[in-house]
Protein backbone atom coordinates (compact mmCIF):
# COMPACT_ATOMS: atom_id res chain seq x y z
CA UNK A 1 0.00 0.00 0.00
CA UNK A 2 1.02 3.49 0.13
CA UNK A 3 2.97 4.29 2.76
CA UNK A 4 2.77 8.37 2.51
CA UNK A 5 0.36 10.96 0.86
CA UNK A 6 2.29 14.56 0.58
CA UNK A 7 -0.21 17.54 -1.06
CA UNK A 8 0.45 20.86 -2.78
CA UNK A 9 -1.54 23.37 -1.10
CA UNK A 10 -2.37 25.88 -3.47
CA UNK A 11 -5.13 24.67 -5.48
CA UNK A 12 -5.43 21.40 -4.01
CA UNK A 13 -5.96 22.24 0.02
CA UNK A 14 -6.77 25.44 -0.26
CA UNK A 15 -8.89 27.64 -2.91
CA UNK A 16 -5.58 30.25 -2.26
CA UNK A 17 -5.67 33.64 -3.98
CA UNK A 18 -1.87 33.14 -5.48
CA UNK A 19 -3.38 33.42 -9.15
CA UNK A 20 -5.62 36.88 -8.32
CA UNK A 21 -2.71 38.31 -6.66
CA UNK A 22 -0.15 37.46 -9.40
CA UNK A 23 -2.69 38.94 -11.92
CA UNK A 24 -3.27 42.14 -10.17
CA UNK A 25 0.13 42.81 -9.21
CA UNK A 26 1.05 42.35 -13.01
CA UNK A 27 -1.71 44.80 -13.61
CA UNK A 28 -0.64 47.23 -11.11
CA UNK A 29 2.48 47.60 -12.82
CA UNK A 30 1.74 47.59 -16.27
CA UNK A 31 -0.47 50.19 -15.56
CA UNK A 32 1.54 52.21 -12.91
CA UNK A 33 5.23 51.90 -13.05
CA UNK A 34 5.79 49.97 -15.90
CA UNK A 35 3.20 52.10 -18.34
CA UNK A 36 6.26 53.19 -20.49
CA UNK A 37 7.26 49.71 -21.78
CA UNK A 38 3.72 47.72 -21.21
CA UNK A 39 3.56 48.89 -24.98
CA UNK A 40 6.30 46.86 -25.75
CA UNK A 41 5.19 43.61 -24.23
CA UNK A 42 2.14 41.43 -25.21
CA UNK A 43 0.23 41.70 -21.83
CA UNK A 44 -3.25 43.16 -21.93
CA UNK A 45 -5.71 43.14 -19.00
CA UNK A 46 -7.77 40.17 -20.95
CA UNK A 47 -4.86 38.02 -21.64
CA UNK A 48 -3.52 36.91 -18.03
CA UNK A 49 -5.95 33.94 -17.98
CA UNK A 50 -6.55 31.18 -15.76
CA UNK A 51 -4.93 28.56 -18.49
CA UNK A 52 -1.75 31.07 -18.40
CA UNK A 53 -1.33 30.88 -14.63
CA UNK A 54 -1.66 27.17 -14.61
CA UNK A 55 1.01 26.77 -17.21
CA UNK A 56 3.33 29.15 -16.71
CA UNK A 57 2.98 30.07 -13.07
CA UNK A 58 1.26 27.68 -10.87
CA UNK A 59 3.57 25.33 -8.38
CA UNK A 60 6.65 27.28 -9.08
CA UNK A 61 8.91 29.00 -6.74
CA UNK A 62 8.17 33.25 -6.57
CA UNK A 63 11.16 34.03 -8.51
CA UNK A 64 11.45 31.61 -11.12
CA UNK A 65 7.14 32.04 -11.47
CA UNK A 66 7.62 35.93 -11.73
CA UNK A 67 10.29 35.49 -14.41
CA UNK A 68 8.77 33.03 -16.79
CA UNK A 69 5.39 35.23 -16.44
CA UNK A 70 7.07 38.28 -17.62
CA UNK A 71 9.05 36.04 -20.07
CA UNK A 72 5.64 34.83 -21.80
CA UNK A 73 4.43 38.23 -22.01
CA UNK A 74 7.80 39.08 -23.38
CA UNK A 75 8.73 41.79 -20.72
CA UNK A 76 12.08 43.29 -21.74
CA UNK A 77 14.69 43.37 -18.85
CA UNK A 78 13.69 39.82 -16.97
CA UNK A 79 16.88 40.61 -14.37
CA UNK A 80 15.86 44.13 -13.26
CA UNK A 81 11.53 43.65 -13.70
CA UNK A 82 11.66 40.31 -12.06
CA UNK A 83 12.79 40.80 -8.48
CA UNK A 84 9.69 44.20 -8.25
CA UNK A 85 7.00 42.12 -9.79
CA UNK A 86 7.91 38.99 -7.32
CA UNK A 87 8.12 41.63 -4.20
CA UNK A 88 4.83 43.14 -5.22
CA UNK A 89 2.98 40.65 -5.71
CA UNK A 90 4.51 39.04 -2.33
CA UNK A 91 2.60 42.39 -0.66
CA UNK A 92 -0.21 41.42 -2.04
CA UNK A 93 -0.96 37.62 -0.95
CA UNK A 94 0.47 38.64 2.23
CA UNK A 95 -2.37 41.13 2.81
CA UNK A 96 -4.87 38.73 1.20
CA UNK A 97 -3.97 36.18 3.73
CA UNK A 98 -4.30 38.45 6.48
CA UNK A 99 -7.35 39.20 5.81
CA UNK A 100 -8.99 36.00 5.40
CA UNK A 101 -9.80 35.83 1.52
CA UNK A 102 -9.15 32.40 0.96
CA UNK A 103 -10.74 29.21 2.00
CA UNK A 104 -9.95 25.05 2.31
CA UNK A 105 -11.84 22.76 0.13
CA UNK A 106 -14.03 20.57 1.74
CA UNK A 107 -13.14 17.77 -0.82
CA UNK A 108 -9.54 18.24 0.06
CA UNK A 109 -10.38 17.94 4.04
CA UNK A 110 -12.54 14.85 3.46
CA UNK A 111 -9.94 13.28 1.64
CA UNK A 112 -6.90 14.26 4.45
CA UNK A 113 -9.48 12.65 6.48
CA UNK A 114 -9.76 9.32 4.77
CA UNK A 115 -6.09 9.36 3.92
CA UNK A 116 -5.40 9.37 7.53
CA UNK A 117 -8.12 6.93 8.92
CA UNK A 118 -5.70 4.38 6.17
CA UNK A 119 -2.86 4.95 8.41
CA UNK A 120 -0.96 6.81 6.02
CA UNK A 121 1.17 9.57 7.32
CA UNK A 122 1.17 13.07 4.79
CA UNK A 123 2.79 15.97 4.42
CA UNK A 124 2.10 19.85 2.66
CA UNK A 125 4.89 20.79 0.21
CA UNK A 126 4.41 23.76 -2.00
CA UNK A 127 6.53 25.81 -3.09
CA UNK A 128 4.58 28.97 -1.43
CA UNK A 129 6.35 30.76 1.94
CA UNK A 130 2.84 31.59 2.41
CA UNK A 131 1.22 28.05 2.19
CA UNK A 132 2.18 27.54 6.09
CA UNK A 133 0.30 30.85 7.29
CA UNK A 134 -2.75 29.66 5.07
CA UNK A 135 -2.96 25.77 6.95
CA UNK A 136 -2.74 27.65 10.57
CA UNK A 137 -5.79 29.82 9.80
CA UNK A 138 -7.84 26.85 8.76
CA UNK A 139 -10.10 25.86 11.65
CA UNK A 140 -11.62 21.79 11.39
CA UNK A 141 -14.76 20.92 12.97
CA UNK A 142 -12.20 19.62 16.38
CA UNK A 143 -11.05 22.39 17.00
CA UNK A 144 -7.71 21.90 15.42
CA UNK A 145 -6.15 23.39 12.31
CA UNK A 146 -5.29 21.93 8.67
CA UNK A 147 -1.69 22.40 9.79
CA UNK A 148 -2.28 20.57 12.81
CA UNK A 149 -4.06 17.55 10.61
CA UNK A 150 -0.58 16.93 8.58
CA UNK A 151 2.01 15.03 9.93
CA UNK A 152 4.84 17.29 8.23
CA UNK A 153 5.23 20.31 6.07
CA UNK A 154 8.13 21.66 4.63
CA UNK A 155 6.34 24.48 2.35
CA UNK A 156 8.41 27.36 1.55
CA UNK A 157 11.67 25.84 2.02
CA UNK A 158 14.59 26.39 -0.27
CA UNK A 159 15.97 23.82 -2.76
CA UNK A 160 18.42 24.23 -5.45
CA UNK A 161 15.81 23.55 -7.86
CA UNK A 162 12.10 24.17 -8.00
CA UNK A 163 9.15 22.48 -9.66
CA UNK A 164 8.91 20.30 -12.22
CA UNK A 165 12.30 19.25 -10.11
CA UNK A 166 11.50 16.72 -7.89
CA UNK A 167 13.68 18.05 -5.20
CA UNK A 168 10.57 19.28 -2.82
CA UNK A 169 8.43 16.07 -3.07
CA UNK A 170 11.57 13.97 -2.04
CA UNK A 171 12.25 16.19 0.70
CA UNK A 172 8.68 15.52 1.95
CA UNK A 173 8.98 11.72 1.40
CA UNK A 174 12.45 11.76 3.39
CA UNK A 175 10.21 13.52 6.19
CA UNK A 176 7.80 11.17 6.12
CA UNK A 177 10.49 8.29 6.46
CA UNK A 178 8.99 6.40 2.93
CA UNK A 179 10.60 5.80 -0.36
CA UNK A 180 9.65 7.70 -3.14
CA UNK A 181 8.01 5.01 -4.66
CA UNK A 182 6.18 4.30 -1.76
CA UNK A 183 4.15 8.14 -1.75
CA UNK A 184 1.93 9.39 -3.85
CA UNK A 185 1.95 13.65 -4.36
CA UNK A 186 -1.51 15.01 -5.34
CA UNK A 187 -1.13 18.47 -7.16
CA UNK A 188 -3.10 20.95 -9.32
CA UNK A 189 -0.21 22.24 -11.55
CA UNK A 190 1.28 20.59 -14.41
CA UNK A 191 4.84 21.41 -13.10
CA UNK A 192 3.76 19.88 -10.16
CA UNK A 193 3.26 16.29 -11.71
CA UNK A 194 6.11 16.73 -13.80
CA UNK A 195 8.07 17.00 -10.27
CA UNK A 196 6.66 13.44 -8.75
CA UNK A 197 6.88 12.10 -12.11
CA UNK A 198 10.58 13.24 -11.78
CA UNK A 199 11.00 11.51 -8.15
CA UNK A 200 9.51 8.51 -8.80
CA UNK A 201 6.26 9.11 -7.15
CA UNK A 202 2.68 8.42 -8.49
CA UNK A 203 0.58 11.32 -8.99
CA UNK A 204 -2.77 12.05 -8.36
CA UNK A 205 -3.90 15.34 -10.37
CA UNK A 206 -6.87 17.51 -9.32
CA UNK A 207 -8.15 19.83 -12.57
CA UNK A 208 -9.84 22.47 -10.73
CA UNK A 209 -9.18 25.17 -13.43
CA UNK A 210 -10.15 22.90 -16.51
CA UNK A 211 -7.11 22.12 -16.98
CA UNK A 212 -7.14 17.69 -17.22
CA UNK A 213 -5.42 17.88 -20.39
CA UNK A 214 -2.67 19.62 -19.27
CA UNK A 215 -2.42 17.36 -15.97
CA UNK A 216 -2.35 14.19 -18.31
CA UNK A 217 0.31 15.53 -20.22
CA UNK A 218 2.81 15.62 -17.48
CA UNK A 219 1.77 11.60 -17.26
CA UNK A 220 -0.70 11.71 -14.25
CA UNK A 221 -1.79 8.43 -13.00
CA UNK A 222 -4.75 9.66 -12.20
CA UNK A 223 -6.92 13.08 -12.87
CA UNK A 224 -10.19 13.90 -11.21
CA UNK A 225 -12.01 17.22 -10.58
CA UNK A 226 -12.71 16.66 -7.26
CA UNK A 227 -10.74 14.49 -4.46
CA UNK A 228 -14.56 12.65 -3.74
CA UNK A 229 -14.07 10.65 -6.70
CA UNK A 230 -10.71 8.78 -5.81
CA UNK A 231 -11.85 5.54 -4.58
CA UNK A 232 -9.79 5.61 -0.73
CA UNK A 233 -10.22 1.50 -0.70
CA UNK A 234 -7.89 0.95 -3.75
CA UNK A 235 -5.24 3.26 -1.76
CA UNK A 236 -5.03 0.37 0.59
CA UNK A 237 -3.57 -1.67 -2.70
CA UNK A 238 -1.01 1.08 -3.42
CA UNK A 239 -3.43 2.02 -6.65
CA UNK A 240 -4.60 5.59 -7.56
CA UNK A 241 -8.24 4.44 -8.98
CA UNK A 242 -11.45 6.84 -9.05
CA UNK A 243 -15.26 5.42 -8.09
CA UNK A 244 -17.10 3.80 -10.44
């Protein structure tokens, strides 16, 4: 069977608002600071979509997410633009947190649930130095908190190499005290597959954004919209298997 589950948070635990504060930041700029050479680039208010954040930003590490963002909208200057747009937007999730505008999803919290009632230890590893903060403010029906529910987290840590490296997930297995191929990693981002692909891990994709294609791409085991339809039994077999 599996011997450890370890989740993304953003997008998977928790409806986050990473993608509306990337977006606005980016928007803030372009039509602040930046409105000399937002001319120059290919961003328009319209055309930082949901499929853009998924593919080019979600599950990544701030800097590296900033800089490919500003790289697909062709920003000149990646060096000097990327460090303000990562710091700005950084001001804004912050003060989203802060004030509440985010919530779990109560798919995600059944599943943890199940998961757990297996016997199978998990962990939180996402990229985000805010993903921590987020699982403390969660309140569950005992009184405890999402973070308390986990058995380890090692979001927002450091690694020479980000998502689709596997370098995070393998950190989170070593935590756990399993072998790679012994977890399963259930993410929302297409880098994020590519990373437990990368590790040896079995992935379990969740396509909240319409996005399945792009989860199957990066050679998912399994894809489902919503965490209800994994069939928990077949976890018992080491098998990633939805309901019939």
């Amino acid at each position: 069977m599996f011997r450890g589950a370890i989740f993304d948070v953003d997008g998977v635990l928790v409806d986050s608002p990473h993608e509306a504060a990337w977006r606005d930041a980016l928007r803030e700029l372009m039509e602040g600071d930046w409105a000399d050479i937002a001319p120059r680039t290919t961003w328009t208010p319209d055309a930082f979509t949901s499929e853009v954040y998924q593919r080019v930003l979600s599950g990544k590490p701030r800097m590296s997410g900033a800089r490919d963002a500003l790289a697909h909208f062709q920003v000149p200057d990646l060096d000097r633009h990327t460090q303000e747009y990562a710091d700005r937007k950084q001001a804004m999730i912050v003060e989203l947190i802060e004030r509440g505008a985010f919530r779990a999803f109560d798919d995600a919290l059944r599943f943890v649930r199940r998961v757990r009632a297996l016997g199978i230890p998990t962990a939180a590893a996402s990229s985000s130095k805010n993903a921590g903060l987020m699982l403390k403010k969660i309140q569950l029906e005992d009184g405890l908190t999402l973070a308390d529910a986990l058995d380890v987290d090692i979001s927002g840590r450091d690694f020479a190499h980000g998502k689709p490296a596997p370098d995070i997930f393998l950190a989170a297995a070593e935590e756990l005290g399993v072998s790679p191929e012994q977890a399963f990693v259930v993410e929302d981002a297409p880098s994020g597959v590519a990373a437990a692909k990368a590790g040896r891990m079995a992935a379990l994709g969740v396509a909240r954004a319409d996005d399945a294609e792009l989860l199957h791409a990066e050679r998912a085991d399994l894809v489902v919209t919503s965490l209800d339809q994994v069939d928990t039994a077949q976890l018992g077999e080491g098998r990633l298997r939805a309901t019939e």
